[in-house]
C-alpha atoms as a PDB file:
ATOM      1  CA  UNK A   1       0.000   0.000   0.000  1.00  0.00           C
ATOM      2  CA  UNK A   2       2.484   2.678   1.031  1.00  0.00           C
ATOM      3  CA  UNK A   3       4.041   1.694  -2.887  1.00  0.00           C
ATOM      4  CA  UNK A   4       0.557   3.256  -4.089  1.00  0.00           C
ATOM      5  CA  UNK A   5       0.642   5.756  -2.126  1.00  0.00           C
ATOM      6  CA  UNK A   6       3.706   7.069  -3.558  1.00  0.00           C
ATOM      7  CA  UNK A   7       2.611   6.417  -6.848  1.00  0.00           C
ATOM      8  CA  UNK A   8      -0.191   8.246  -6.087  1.00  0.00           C
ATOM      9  CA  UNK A   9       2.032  11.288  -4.893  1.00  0.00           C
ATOM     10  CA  UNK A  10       4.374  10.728  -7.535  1.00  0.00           C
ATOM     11  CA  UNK A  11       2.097  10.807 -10.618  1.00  0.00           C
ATOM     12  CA  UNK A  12       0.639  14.371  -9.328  1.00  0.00           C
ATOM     13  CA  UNK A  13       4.185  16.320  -8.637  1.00  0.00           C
ATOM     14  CA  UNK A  14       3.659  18.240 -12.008  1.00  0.00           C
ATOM     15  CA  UNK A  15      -0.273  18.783 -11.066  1.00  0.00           C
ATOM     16  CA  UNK A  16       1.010  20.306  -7.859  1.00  0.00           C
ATOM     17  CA  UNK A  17       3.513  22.002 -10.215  1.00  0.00           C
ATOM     18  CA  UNK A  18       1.109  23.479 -12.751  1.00  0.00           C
ATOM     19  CA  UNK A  19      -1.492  24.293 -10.086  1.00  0.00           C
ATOM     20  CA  UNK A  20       0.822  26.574  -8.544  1.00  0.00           C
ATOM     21  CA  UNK A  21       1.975  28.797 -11.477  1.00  0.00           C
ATOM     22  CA  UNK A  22      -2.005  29.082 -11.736  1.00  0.00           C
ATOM     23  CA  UNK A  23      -2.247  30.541  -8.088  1.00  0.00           C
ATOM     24  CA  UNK A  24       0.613  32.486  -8.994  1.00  0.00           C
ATOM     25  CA  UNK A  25      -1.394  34.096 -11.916  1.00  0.00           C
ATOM     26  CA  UNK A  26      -4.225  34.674  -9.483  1.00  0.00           C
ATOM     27  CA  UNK A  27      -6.204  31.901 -11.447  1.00  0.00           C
ATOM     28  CA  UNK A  28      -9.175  29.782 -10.098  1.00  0.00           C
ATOM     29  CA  UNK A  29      -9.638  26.005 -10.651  1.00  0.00           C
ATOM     30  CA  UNK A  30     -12.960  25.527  -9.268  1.00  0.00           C
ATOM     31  CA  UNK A  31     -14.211  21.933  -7.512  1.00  0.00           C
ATOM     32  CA  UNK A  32     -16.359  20.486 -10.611  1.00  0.00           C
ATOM     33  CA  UNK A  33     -13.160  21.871 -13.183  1.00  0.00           C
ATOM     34  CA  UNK A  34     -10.971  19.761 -10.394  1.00  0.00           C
ATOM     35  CA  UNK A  35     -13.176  16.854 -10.306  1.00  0.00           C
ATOM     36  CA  UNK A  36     -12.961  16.639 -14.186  1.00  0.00           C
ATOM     37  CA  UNK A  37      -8.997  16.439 -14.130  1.00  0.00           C
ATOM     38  CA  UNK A  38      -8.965  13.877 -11.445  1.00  0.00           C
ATOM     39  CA  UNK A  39     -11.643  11.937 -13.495  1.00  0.00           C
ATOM     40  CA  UNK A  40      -9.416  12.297 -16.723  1.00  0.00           C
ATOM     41  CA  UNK A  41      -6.197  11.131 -14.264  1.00  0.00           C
ATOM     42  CA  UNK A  42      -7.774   7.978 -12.418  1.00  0.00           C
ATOM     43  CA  UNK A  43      -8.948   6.678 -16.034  1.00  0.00           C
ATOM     44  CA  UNK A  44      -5.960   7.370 -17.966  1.00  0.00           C
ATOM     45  CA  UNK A  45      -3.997   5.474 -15.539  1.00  0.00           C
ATOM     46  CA  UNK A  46      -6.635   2.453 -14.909  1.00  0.00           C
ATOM     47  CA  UNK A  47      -6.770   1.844 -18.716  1.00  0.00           C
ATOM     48  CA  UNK A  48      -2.950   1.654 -18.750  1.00  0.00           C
ATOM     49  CA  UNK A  49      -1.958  -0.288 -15.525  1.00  0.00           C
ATOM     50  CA  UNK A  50      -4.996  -2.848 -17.170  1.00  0.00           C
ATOM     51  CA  UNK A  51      -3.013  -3.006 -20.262  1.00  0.00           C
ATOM     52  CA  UNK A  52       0.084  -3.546 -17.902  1.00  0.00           C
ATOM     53  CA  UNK A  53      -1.172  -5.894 -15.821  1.00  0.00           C
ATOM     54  CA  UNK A  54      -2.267  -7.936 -19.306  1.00  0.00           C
ATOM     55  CA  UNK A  55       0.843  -8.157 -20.487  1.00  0.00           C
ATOM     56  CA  UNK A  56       2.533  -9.152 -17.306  1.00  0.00           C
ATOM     57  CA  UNK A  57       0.284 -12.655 -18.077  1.00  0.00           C
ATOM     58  CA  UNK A  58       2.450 -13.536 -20.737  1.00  0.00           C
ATOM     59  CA  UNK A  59       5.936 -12.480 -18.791  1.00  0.00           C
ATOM     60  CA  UNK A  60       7.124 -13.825 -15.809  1.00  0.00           C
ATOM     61  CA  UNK A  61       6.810 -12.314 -11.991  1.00  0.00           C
ATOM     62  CA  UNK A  62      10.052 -11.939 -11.832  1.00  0.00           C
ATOM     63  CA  UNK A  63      10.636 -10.385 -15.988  1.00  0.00           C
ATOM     64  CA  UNK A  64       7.620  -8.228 -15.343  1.00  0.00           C
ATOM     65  CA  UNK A  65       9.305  -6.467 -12.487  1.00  0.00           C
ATOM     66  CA  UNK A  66      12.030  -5.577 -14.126  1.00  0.00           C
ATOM     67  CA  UNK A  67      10.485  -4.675 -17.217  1.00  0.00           C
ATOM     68  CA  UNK A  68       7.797  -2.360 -15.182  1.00  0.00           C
ATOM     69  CA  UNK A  69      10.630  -0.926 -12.969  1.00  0.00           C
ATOM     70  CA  UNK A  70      12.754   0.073 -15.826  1.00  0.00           C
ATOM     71  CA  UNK A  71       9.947   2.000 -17.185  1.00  0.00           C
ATOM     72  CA  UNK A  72       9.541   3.664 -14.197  1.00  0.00           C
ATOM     73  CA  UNK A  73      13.141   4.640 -13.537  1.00  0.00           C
ATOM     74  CA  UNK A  74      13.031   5.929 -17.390  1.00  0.00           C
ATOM     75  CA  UNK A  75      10.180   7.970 -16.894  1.00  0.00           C
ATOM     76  CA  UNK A  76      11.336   9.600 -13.630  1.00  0.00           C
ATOM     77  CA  UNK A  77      14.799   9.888 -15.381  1.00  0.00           C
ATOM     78  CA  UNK A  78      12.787  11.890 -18.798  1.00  0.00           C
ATOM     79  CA  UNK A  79      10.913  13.724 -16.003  1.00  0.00           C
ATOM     80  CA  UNK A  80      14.333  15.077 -14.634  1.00  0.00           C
ATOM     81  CA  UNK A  81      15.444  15.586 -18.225  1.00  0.00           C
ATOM     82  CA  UNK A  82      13.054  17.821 -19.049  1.00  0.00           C
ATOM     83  CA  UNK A  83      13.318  21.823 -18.837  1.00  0.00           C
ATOM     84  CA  UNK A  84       9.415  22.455 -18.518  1.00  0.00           C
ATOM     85  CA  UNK A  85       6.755  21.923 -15.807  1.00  0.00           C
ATOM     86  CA  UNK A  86       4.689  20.623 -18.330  1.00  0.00           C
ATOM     87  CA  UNK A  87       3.872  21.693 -22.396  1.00  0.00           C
ATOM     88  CA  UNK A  88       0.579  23.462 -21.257  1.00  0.00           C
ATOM     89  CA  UNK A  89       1.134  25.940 -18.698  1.00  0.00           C
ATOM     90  CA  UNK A  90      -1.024  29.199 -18.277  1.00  0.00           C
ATOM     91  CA  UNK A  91      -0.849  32.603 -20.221  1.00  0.00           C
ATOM     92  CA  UNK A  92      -1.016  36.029 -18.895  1.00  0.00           C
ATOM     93  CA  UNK A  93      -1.442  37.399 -15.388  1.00  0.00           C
ATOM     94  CA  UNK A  94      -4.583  37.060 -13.609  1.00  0.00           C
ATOM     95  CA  UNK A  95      -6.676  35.182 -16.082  1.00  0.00           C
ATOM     96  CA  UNK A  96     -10.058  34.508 -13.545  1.00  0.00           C
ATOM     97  CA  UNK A  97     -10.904  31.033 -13.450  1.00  0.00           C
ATOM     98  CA  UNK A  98     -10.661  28.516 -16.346  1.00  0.00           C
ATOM     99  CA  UNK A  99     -13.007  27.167 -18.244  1.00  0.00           C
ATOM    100  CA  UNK A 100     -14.331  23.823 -18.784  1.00  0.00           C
ATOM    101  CA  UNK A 101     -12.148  23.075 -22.359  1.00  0.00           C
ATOM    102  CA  UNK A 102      -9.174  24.518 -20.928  1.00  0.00           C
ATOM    103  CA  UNK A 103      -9.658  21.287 -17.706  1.00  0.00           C
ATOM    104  CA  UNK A 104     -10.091  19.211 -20.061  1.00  0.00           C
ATOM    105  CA  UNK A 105      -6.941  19.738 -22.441  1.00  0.00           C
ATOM    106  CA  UNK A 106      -5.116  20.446 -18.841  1.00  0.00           C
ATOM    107  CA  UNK A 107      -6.786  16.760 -17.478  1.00  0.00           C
ATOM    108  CA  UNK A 108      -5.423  14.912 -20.484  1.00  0.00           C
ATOM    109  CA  UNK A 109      -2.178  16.821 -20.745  1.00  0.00           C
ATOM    110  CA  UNK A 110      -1.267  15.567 -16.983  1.00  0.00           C
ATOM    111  CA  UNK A 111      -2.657  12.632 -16.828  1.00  0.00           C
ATOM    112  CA  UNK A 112       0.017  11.774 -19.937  1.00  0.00           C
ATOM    113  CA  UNK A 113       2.289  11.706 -16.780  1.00  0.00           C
ATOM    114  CA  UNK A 114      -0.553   8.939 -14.801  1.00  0.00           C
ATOM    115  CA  UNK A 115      -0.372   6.854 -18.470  1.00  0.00           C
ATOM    116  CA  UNK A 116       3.221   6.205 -18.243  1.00  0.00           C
ATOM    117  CA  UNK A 117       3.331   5.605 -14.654  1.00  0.00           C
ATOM    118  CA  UNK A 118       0.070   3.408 -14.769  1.00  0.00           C
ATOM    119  CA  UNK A 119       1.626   1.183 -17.468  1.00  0.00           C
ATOM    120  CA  UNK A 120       4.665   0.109 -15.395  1.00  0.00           C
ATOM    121  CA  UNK A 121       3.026  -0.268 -12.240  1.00  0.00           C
ATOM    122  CA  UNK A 122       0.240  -2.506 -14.129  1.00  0.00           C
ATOM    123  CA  UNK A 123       3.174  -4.646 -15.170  1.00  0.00           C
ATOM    124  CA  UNK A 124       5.198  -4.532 -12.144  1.00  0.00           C
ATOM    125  CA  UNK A 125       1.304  -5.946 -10.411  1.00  0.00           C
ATOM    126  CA  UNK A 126       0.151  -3.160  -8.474  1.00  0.00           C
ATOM    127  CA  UNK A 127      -3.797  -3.335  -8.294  1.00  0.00           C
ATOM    128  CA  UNK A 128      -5.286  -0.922 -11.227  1.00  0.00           C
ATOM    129  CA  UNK A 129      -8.525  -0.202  -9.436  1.00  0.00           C
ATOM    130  CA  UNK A 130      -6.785   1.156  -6.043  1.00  0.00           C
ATOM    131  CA  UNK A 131      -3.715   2.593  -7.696  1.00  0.00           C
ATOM    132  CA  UNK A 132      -5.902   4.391  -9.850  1.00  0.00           C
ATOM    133  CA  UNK A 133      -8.147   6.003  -7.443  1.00  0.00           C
ATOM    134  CA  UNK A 134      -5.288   6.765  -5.046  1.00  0.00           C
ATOM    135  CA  UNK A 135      -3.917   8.714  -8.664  1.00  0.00           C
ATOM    136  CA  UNK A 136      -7.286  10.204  -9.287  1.00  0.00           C
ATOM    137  CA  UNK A 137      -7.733  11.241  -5.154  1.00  0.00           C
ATOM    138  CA  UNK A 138      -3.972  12.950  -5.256  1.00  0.00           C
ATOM    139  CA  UNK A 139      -4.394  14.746  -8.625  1.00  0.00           C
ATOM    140  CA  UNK A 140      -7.506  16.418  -6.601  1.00  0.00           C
ATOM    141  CA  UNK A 141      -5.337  17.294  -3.557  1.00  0.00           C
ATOM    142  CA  UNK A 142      -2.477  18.502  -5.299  1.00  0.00           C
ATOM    143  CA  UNK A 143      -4.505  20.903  -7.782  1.00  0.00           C
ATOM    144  CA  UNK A 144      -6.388  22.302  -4.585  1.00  0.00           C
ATOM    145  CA  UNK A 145      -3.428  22.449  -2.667  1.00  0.00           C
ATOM    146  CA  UNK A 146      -1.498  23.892  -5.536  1.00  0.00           C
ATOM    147  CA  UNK A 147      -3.596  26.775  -6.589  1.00  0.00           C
ATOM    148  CA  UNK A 148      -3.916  27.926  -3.050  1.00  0.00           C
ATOM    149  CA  UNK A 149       0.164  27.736  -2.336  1.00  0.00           C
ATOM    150  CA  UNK A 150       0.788  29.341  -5.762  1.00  0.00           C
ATOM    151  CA  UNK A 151       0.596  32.729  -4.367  1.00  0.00           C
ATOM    152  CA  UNK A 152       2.880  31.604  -0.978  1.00  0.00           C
ATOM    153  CA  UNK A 153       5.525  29.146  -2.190  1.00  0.00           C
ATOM    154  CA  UNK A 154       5.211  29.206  -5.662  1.00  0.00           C
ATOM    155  CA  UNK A 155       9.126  31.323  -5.497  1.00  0.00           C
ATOM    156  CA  UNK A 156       9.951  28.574  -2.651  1.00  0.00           C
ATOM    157  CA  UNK A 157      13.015  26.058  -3.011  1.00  0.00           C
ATOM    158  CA  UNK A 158      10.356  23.152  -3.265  1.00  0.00           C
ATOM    159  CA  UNK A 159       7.863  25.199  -5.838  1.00  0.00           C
ATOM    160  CA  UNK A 160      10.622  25.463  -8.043  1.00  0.00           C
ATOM    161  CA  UNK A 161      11.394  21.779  -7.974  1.00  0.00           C
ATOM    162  CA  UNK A 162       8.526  19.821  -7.572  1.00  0.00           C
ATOM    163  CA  UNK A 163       8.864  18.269 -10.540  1.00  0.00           C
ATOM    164  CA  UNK A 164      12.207  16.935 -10.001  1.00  0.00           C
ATOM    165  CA  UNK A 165      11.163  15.381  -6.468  1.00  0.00           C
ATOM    166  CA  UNK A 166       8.274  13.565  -8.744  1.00  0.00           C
ATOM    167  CA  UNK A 167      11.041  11.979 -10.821  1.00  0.00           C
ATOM    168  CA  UNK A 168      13.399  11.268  -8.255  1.00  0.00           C
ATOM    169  CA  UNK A 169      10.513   9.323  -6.201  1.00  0.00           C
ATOM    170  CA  UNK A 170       9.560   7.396  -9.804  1.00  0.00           C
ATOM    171  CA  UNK A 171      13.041   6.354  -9.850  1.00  0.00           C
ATOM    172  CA  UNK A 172      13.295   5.224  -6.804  1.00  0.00           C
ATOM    173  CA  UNK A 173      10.104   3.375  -6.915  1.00  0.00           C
ATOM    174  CA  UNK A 174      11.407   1.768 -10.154  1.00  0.00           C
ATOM    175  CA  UNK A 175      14.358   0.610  -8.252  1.00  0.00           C
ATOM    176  CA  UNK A 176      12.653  -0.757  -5.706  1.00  0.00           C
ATOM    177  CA  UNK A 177      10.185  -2.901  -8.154  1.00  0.00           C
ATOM    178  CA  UNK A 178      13.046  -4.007 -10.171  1.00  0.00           C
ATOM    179  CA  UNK A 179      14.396  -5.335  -7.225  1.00  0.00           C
ATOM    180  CA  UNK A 180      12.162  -7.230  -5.556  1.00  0.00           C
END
């Protein structure tokens, strides 16, 4: 369980990221908006940990782990790579609150992050249903959470790399599953 949880915490790094250069813009992301993203989130990443606990039929426990943590240590290792919080991140100062297109591109653009991480802990065995809602349930809190800080620590040591913490703990995590 506490390996889901830090999925869960993992997978929303760059939501919490995102969310706060929206507080710091003095930008809204209402509840329902919220909801939506979570929704898009939890799905993303149930349809890919089911197509990653499918394959893992035809490899063995031991193959599958490997195979699941590798991806995992790659995409925390692309996620450090990167230069970007994300390729969508808001325009101007002050926009209001966004509207319900704009959460929707936003819910699929980070939940590409929850398809990646979905996959390899689908082959690696985690349970889709629980990992998915723990996903879904942390992409909430950290875009709440996030908005609201945005205008406190958004300047912060751990504002500016949030991101990098997300891809340090998917590396680790990949360790870990490759391991055991």
């Amino acid at each position: 369980m506490l390996t889901v949880l830090i999925i869960g915490v993992a997978a929303n790094l760059d939501n919490l990221g995102i969310s706060v250069a929206y507080g710091l813009r003095s930008n809204r992301i209402p509840f329902l908006y919220n909801l939506v993203i979570s929704l898009i989130s939890m799905g993303c990443a149930y349809l890919s940990m089911t197509a990653g606990s499918w394959l893992a039929e035809y490899f063995s426990a031991f193959l599958a782990n490997v195979l699941g943590g590798i991806l995992l240590i790659g995409l925390g290792a692309w996620i450090l790579l990167k230069k970007s919080i994300a390729p969508f991140s808001p325009k101007g100062e002050g926009l209001g609150t966004i509207q319900w297109k704009e959460s929707i591109v936003l819910g699929f653009i980070l939940s590409l992050n929850c398809l990646s991480i979905g996959f390899g802990a689908g082959v690696t065995g985690m349970p889709p249903f629980v990992t998915s809602f723990v996903i879904g349930l942390f992409s909430f809190i950290s875009i709440s959470i996030g908005v609201s800080l945005g205008k406190t620590i958004g300047h912060t040591w751990f504002g500016k790399r949030a991101e990098r913490i997300g891809g340090i703990l998917l590396i680790f995590i990949g360790i870990v599953e490759a391991l055991s």
